[in-house]
Structure formats: C-alpha cells, structure tokens
PDB file of N, CA and C in Angstrom:
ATOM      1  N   UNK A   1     -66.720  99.577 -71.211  1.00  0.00           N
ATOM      2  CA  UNK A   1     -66.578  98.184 -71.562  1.00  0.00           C
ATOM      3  C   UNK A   1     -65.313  98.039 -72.388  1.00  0.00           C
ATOM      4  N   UNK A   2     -64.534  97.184 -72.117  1.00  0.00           N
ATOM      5  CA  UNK A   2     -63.535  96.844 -72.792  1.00  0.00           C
ATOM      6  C   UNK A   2     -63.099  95.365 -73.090  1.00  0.00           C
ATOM      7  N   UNK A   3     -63.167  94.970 -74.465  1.00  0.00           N
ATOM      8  CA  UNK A   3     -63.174  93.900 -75.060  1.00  0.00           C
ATOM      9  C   UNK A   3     -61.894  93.301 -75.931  1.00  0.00           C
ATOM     10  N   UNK A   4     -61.384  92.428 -76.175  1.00  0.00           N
ATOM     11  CA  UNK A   4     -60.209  91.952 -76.763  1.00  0.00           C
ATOM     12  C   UNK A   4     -60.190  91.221 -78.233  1.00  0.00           C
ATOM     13  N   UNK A   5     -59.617  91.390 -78.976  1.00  0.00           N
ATOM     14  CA  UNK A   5     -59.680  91.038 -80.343  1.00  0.00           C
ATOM     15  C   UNK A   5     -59.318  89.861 -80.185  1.00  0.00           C
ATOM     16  N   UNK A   6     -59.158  88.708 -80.884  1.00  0.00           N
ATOM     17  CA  UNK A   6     -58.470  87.162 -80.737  1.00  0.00           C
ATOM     18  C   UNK A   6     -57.074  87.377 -80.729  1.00  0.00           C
ATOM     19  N   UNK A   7     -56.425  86.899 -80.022  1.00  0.00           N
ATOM     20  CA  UNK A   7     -55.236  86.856 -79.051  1.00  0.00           C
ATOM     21  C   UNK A   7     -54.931  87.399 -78.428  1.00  0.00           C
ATOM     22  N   UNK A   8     -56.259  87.779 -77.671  1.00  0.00           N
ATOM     23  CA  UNK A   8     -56.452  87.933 -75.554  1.00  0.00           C
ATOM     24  C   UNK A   8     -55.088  89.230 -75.545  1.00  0.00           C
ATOM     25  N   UNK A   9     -55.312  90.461 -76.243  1.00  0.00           N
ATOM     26  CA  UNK A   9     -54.225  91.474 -75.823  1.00  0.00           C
ATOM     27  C   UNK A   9     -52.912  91.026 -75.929  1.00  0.00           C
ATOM     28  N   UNK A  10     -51.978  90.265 -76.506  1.00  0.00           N
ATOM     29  CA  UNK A  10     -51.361  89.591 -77.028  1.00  0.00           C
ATOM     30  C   UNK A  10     -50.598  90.423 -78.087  1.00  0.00           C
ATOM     31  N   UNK A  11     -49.125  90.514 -78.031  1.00  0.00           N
ATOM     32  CA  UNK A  11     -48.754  91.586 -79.564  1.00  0.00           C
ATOM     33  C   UNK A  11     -49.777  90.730 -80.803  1.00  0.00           C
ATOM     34  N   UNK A  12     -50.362  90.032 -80.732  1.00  0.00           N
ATOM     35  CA  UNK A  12     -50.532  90.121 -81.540  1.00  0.00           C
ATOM     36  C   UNK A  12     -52.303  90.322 -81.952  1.00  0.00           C
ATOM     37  N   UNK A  13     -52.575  91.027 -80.382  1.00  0.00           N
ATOM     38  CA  UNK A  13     -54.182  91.323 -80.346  1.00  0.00           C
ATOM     39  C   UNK A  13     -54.525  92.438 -80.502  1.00  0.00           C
ATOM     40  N   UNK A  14     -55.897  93.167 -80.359  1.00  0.00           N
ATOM     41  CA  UNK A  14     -55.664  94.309 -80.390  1.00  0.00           C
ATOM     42  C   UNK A  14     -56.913  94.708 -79.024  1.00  0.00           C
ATOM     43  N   UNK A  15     -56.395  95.421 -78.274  1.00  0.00           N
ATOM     44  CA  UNK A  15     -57.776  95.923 -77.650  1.00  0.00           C
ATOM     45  C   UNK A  15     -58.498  97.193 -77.778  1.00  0.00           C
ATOM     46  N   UNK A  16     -59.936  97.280 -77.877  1.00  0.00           N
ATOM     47  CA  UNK A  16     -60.684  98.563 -78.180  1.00  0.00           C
ATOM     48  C   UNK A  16     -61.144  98.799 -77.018  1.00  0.00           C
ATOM     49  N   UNK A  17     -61.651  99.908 -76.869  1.00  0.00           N
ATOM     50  CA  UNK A  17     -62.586 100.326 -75.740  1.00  0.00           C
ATOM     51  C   UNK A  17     -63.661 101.245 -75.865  1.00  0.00           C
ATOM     52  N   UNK A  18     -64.706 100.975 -75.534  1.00  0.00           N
ATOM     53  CA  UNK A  18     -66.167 101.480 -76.052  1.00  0.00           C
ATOM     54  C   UNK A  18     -66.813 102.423 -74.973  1.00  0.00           C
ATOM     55  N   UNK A  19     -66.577 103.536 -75.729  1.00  0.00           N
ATOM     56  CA  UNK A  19     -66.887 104.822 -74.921  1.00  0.00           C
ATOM     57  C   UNK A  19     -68.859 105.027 -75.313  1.00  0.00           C
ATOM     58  N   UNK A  20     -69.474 105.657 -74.196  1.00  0.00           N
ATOM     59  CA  UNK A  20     -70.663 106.023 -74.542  1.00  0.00           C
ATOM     60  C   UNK A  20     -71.615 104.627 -75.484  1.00  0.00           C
ATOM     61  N   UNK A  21     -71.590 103.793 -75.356  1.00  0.00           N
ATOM     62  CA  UNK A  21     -72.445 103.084 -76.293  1.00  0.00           C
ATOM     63  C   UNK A  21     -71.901 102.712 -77.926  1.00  0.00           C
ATOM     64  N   UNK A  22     -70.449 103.368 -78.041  1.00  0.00           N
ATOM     65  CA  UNK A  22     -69.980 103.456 -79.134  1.00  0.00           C
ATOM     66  C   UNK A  22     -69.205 102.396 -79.093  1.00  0.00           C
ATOM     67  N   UNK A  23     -69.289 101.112 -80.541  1.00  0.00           N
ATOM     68  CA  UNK A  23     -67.985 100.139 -80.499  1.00  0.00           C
ATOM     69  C   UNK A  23     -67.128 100.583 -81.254  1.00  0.00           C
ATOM     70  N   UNK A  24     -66.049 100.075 -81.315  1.00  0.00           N
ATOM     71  CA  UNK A  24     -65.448  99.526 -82.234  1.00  0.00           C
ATOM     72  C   UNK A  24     -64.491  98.482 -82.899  1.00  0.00           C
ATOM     73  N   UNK A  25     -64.640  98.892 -84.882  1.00  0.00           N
ATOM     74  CA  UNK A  25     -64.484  97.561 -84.982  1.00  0.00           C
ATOM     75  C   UNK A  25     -63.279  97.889 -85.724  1.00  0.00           C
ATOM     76  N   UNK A  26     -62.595  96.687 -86.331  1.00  0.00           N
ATOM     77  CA  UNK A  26     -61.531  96.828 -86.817  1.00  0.00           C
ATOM     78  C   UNK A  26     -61.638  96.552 -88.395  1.00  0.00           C
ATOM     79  N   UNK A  27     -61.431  97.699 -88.965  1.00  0.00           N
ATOM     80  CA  UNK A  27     -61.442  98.005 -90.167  1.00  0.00           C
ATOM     81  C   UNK A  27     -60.945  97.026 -91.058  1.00  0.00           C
ATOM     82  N   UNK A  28     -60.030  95.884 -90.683  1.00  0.00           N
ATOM     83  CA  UNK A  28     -59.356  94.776 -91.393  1.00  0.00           C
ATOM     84  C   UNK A  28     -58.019  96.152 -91.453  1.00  0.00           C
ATOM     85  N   UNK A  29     -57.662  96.714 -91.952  1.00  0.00           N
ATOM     86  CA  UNK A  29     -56.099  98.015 -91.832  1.00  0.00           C
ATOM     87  C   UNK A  29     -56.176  98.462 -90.723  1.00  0.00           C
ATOM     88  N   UNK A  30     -56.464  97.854 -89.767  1.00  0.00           N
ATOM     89  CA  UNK A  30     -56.107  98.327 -88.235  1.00  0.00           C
ATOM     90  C   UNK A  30     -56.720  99.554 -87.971  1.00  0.00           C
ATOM     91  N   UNK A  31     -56.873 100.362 -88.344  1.00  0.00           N
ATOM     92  CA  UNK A  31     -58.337 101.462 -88.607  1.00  0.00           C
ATOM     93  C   UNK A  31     -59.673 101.566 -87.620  1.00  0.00           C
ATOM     94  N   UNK A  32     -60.209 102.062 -86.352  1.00  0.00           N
ATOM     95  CA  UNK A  32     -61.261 101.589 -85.619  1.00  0.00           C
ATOM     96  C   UNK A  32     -62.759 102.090 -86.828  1.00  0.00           C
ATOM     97  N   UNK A  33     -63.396 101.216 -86.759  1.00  0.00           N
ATOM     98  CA  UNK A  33     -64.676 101.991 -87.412  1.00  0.00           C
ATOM     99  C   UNK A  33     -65.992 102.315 -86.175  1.00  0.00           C
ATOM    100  N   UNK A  34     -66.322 103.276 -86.038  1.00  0.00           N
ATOM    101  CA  UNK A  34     -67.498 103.699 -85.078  1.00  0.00           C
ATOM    102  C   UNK A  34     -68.635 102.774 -85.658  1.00  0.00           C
ATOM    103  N   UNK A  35     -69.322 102.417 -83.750  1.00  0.00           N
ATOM    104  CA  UNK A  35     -70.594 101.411 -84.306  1.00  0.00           C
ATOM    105  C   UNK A  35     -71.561 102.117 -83.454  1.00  0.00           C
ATOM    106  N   UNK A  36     -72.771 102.262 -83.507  1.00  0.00           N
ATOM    107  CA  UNK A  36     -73.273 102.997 -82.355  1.00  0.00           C
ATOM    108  C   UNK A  36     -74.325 101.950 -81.717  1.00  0.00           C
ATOM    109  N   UNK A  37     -74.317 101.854 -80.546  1.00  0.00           N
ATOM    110  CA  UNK A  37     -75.182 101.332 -79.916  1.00  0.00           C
ATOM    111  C   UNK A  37     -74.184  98.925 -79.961  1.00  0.00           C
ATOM    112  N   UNK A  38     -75.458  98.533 -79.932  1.00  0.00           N
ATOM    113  CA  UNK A  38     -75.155  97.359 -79.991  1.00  0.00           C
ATOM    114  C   UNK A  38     -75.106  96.732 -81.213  1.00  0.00           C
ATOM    115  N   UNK A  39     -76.052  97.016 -82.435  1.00  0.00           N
ATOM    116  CA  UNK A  39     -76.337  95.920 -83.461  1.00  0.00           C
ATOM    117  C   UNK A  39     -75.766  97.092 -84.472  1.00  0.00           C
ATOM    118  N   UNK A  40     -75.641  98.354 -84.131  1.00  0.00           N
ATOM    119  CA  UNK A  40     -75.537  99.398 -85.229  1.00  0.00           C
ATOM    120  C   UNK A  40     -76.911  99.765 -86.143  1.00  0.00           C
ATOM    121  N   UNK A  41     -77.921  99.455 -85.790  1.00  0.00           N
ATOM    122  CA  UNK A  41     -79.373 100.016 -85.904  1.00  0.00           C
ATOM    123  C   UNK A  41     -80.612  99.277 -84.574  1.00  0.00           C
ATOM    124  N   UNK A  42     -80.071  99.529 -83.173  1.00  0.00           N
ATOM    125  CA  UNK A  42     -80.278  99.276 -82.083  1.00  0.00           C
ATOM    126  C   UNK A  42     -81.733 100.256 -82.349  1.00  0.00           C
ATOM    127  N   UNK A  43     -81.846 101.448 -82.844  1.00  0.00           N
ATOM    128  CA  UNK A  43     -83.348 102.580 -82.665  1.00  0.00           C
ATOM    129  C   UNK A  43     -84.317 101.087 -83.576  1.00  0.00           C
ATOM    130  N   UNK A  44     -83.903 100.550 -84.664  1.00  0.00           N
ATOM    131  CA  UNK A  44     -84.818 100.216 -85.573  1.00  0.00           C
ATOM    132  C   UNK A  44     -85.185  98.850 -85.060  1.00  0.00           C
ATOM    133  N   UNK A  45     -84.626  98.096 -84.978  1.00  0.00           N
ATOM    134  CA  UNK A  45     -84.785  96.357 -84.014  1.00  0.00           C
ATOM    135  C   UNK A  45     -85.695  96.941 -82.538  1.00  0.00           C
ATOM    136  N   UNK A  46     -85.445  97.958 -81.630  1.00  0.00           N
ATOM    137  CA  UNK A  46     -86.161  98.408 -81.244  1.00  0.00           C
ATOM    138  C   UNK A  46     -87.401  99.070 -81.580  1.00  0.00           C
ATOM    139  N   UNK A  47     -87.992  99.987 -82.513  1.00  0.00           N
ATOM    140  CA  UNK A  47     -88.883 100.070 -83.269  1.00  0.00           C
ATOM    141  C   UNK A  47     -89.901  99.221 -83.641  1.00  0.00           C
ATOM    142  N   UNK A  48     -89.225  97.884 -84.498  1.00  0.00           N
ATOM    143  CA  UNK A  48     -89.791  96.475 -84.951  1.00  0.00           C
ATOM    144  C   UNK A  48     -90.248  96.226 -84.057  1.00  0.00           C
ATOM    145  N   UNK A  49     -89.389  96.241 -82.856  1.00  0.00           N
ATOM    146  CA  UNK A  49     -89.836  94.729 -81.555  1.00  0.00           C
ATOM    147  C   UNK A  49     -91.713  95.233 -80.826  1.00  0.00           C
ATOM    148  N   UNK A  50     -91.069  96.837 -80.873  1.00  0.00           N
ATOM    149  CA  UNK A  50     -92.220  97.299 -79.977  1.00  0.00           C
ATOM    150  C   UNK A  50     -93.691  97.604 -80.671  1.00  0.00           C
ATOM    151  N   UNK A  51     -93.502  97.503 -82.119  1.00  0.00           N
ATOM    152  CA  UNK A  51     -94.382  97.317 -83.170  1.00  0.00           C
ATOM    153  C   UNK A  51     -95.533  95.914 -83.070  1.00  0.00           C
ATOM    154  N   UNK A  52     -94.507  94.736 -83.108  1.00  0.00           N
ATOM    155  CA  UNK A  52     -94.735  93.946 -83.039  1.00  0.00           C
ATOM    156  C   UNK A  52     -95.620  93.298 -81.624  1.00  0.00           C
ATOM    157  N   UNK A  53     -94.350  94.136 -80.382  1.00  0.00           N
ATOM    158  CA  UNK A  53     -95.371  93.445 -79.724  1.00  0.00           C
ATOM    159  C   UNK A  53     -97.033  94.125 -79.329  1.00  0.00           C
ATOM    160  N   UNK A  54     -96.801  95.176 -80.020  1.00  0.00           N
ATOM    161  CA  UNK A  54     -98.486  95.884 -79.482  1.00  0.00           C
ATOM    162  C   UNK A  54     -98.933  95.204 -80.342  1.00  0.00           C
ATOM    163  N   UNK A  55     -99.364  95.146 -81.772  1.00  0.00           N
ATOM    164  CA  UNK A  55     -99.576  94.542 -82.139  1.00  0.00           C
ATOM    165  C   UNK A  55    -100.506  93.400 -82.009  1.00  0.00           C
ATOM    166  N   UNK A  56     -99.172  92.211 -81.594  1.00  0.00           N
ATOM    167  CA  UNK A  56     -99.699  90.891 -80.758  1.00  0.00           C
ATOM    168  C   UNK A  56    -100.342  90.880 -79.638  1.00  0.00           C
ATOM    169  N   UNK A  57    -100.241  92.517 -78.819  1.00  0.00           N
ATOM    170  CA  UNK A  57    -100.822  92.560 -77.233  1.00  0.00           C
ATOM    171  C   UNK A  57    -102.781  92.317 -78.020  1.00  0.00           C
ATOM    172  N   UNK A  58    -102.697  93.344 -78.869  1.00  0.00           N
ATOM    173  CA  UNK A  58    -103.863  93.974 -79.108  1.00  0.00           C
ATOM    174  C   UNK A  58    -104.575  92.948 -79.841  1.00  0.00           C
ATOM    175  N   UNK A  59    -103.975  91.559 -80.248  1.00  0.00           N
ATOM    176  CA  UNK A  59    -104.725  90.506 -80.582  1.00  0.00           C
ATOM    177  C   UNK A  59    -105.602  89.538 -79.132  1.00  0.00           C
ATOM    178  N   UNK A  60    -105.194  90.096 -78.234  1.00  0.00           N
ATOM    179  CA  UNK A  60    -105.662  89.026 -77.036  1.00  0.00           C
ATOM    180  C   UNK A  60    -106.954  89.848 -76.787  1.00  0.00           C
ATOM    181  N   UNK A  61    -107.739  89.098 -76.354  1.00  0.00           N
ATOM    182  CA  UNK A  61    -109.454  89.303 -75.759  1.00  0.00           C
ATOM    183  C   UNK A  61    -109.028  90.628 -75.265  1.00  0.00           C
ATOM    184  N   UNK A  62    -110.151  91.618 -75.247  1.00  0.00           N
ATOM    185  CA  UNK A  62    -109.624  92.675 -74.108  1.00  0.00           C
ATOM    186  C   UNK A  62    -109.851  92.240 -73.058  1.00  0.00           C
ATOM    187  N   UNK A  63    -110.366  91.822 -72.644  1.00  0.00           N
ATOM    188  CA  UNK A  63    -110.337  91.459 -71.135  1.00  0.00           C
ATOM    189  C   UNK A  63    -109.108  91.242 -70.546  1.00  0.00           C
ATOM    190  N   UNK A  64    -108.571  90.831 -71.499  1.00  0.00           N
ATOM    191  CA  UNK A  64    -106.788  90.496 -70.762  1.00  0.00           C
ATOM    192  C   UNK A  64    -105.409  91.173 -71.496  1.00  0.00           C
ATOM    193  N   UNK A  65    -105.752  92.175 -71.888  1.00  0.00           N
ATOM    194  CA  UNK A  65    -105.157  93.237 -72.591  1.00  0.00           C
ATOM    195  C   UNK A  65    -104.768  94.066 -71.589  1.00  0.00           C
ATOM    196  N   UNK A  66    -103.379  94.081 -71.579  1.00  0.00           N
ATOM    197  CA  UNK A  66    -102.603  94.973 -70.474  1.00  0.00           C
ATOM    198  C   UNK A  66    -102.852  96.320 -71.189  1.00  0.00           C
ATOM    199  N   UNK A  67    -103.801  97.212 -70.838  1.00  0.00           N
ATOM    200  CA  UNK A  67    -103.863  98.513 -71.513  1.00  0.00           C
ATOM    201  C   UNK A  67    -102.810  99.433 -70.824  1.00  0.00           C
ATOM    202  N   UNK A  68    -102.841  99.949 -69.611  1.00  0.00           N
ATOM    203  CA  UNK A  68    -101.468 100.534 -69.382  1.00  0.00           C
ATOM    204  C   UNK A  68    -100.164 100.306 -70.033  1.00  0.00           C
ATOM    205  N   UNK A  69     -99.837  99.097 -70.394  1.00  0.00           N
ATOM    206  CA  UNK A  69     -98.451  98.651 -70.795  1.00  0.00           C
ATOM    207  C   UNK A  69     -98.300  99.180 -72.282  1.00  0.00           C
ATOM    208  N   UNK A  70     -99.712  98.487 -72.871  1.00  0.00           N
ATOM    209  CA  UNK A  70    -100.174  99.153 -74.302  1.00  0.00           C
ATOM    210  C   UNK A  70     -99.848 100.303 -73.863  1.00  0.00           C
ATOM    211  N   UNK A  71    -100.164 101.472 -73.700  1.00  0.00           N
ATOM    212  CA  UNK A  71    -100.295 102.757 -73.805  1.00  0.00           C
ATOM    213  C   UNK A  71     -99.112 102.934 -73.865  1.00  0.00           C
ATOM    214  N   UNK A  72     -98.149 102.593 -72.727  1.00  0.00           N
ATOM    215  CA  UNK A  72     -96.833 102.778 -72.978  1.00  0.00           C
ATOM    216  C   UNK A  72     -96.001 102.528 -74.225  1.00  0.00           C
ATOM    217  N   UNK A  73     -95.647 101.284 -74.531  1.00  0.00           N
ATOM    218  CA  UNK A  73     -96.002 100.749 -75.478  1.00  0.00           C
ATOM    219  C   UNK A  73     -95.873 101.965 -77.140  1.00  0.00           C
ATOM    220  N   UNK A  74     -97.131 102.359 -76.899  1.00  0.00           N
ATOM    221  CA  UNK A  74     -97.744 103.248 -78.447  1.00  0.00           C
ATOM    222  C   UNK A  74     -96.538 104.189 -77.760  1.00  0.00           C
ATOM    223  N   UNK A  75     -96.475 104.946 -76.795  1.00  0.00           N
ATOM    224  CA  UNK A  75     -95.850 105.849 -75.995  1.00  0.00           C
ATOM    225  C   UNK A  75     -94.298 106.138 -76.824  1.00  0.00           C
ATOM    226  N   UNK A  76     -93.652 105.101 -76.561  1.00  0.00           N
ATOM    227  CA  UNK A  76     -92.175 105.027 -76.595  1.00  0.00           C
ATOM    228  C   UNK A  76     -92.070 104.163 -78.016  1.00  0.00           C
ATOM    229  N   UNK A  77     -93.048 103.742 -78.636  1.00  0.00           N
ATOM    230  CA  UNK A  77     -93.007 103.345 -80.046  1.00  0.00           C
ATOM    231  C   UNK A  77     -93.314 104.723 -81.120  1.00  0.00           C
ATOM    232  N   UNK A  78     -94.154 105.712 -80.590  1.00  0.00           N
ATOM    233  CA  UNK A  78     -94.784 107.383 -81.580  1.00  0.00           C
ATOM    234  C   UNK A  78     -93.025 108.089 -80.967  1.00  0.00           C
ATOM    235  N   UNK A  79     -92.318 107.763 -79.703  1.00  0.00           N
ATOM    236  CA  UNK A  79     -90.850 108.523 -79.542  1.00  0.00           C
ATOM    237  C   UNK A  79     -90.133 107.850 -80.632  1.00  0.00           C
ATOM    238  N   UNK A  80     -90.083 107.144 -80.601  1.00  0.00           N
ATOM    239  CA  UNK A  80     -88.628 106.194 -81.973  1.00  0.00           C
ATOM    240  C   UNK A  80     -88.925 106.840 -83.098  1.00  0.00           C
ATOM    241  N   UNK A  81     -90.287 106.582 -83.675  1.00  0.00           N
ATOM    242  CA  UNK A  81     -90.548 107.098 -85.177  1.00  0.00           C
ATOM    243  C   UNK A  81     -90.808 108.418 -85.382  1.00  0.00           C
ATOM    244  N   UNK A  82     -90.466 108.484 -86.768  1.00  0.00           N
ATOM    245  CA  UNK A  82     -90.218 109.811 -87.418  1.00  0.00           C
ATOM    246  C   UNK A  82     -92.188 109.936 -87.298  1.00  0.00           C
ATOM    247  N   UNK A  83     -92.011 111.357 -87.552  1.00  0.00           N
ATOM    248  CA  UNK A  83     -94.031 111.728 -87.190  1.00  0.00           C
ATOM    249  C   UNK A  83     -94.691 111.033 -88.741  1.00  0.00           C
ATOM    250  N   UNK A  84     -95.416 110.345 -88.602  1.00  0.00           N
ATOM    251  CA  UNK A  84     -96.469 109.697 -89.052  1.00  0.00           C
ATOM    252  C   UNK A  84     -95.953 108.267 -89.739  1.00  0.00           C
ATOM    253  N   UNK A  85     -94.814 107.982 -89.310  1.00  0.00           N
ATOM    254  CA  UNK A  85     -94.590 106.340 -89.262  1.00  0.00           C
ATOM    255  C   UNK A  85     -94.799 105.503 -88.317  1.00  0.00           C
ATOM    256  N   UNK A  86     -95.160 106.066 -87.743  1.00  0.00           N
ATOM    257  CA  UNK A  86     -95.902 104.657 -86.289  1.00  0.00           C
ATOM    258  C   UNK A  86     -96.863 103.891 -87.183  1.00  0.00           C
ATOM    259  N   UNK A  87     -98.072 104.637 -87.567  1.00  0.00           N
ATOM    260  CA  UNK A  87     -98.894 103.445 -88.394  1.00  0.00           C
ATOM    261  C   UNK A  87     -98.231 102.675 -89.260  1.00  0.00           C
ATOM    262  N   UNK A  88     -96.953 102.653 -90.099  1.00  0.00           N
ATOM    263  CA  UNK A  88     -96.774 102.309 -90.941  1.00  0.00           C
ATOM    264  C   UNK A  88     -95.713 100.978 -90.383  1.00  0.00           C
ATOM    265  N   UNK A  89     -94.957 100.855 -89.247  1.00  0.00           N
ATOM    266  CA  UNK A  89     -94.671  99.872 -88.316  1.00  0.00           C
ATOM    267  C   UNK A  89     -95.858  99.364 -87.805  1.00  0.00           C
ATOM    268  N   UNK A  90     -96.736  99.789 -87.472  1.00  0.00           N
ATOM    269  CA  UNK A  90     -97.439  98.647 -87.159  1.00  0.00           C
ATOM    270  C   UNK A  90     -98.646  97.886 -87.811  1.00  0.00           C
ATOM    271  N   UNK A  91     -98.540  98.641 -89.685  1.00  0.00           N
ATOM    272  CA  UNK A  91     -99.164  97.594 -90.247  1.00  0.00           C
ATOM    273  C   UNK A  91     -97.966  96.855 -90.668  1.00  0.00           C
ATOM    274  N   UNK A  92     -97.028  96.474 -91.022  1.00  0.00           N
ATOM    275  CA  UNK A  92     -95.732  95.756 -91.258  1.00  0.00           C
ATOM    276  C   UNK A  92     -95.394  95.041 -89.928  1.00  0.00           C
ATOM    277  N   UNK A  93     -95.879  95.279 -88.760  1.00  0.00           N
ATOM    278  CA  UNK A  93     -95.834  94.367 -87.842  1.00  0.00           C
ATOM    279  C   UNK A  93     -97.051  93.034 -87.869  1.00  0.00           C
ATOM    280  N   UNK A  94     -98.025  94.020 -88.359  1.00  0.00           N
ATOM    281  CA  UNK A  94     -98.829  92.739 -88.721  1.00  0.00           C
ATOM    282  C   UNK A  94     -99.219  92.000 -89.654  1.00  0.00           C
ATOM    283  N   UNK A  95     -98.623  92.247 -90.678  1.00  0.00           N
ATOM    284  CA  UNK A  95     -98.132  91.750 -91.828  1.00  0.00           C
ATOM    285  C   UNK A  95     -97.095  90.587 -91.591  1.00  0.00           C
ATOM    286  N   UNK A  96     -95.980  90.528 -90.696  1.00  0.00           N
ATOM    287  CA  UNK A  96     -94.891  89.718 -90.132  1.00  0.00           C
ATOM    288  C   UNK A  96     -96.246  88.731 -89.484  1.00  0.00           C
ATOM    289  N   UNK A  97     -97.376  89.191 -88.465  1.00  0.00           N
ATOM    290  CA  UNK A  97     -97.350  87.976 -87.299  1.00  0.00           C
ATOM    291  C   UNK A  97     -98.813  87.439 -88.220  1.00  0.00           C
ATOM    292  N   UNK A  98     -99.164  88.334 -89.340  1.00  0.00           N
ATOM    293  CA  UNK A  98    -100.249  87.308 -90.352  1.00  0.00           C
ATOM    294  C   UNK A  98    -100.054  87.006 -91.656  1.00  0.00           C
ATOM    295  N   UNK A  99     -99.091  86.470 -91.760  1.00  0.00           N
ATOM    296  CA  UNK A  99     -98.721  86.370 -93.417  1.00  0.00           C
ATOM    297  C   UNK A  99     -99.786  85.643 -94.520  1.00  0.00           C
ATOM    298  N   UNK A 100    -100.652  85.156 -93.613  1.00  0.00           N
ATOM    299  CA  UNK A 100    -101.900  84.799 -94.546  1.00  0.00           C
ATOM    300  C   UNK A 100    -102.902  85.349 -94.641  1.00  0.00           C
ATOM    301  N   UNK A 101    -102.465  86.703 -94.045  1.00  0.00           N
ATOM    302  CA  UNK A 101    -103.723  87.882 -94.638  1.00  0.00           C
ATOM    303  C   UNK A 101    -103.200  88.889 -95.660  1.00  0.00           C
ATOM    304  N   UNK A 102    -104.067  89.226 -96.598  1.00  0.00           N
ATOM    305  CA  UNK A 102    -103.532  90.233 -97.636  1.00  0.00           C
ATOM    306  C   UNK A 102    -103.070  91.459 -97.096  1.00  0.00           C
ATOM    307  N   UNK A 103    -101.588  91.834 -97.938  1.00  0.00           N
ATOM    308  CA  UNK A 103    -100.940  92.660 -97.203  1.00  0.00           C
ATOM    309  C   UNK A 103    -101.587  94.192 -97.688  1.00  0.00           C
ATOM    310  N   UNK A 104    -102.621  94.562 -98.614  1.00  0.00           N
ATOM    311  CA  UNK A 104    -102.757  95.795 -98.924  1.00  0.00           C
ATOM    312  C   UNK A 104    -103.829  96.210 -97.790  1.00  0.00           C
ATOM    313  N   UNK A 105    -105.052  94.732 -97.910  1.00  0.00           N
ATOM    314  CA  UNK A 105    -106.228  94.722 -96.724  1.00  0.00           C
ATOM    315  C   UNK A 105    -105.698  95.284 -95.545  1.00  0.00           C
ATOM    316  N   UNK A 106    -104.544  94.938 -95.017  1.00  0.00           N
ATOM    317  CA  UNK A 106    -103.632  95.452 -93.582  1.00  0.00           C
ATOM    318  C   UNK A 106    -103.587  97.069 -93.595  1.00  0.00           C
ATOM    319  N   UNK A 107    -102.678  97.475 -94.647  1.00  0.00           N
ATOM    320  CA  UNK A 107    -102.410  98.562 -95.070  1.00  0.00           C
ATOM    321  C   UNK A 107    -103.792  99.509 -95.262  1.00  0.00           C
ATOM    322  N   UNK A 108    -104.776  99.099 -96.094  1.00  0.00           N
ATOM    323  CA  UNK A 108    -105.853  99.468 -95.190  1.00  0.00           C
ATOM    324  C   UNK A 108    -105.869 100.032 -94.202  1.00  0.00           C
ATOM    325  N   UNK A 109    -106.948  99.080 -93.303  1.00  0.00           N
ATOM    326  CA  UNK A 109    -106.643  98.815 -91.917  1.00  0.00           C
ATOM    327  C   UNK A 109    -106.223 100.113 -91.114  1.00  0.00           C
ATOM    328  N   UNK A 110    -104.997 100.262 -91.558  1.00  0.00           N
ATOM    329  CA  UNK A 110    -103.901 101.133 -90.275  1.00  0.00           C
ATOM    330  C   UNK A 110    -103.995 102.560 -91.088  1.00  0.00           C
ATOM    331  N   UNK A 111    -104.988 102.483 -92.183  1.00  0.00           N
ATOM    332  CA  UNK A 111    -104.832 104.079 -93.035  1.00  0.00           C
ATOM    333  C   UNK A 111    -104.290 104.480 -93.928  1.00  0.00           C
ATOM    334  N   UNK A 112    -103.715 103.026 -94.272  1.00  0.00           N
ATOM    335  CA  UNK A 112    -102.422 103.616 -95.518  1.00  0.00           C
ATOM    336  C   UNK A 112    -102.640 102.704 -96.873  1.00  0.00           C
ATOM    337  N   UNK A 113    -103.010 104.109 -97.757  1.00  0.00           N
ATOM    338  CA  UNK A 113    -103.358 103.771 -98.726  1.00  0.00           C
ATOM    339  C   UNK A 113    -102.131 103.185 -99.907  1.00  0.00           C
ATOM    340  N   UNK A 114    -102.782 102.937-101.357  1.00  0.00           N
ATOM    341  CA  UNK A 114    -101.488 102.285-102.023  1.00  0.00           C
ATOM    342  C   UNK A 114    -100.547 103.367-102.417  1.00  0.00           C
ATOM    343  N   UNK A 115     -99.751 102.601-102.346  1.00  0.00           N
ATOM    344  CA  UNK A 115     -98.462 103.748-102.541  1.00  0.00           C
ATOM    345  C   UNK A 115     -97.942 104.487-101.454  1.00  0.00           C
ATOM    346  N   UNK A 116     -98.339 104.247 -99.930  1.00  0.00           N
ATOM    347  CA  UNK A 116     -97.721 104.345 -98.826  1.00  0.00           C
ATOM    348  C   UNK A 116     -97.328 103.846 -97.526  1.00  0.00           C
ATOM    349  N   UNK A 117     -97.141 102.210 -98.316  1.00  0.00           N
ATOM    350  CA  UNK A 117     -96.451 101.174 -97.789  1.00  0.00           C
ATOM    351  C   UNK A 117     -95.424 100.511 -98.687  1.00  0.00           C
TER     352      UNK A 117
END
C-alpha cells in the first residue's frame, strides 16, 4: 500500500510505503516512525470487540445463540490473550454493555476476585 502525505507527491509531499502491515508516520523532522498494524494496538480493539461480542451473543435466549460461532469466538478471543486474561475481558466487556450493574458483582461472576480487576 502506498499512500501520500498532503501535496499529492509534490516536492513538497512526502510519500511512504507500508511494508507487511507496517505504517508509517512522519515524525514532524521528516523521520518515518513504525506503526504496526492499522490503529497501532489493532491485537487489543480486536480483543475488546470479540469480548464484547460473546458477551452480548451469550445474552440472547439460547435457543438462538449461535453456539458454533460462540465457540469460535472464545477460540480466537483465549489466542489474543495472555493465559488467564480472557476472563478478565470479558468481565470488562460486560461491565461496558451493563453499566447499571455493580462492577465488583460482575467481577464476581467471571471469578475474579478484588484486587484482580
């Protein structure tokens, strides 16, 4: 991918080019700074999202609970996190989608006592 600074390659633009998933940006001293991925914490917004949405899956009736997808889901959410932070994303996921439930009761909940949230 290759992208153009404001004035379109222009002496007075600059163009970068983004190898492997890597951007970059311009240091303000003309300097490239390495970005990795898209947002520069692309693992963790990923993490959140997939937190969140099991989560919200696992609020619907079971009857209509995509359990395969779930499974996946827990799957590629226990790959992102470090070993024994999955529970701890997904009481903080539900903490985000119930803010009017007590956040220690949650913490609870998912196993985690005070002082490890």
């Amino acid at each position: 991918m290759v992208w153009v600074s404001p004035g379109g390659g222009s002496p007075g633009g600059v163009v970068r080019q983004a190898v492997r998933g890597e951007r970059q940006q311009d240091d303000g001293e003309g300097g490239p700074l390495p970005k990795k991925g898209i947002t520069g914490h692309d693992e963790w917004v990923v993490t959140e999202a997939l937190a969140t949405a099991l989560v919200a899956l696992e609020q619907l009736p079971p009857k209509h609970q995509p359990r395969a997808h779930m499974d996946d889901i827990r799957k590629l959410l226990a790959a992102g996190c470090q070993p024994g932070a999955m529970t701890l994303h997904l009481a903080q996921a539900k903490c985000r989608l119930f803010p009017e439930q007590d956040p220690l009761t949650i913490y609870r909940e998912y196993g985690l006592e005070d002082g490890q949230g």
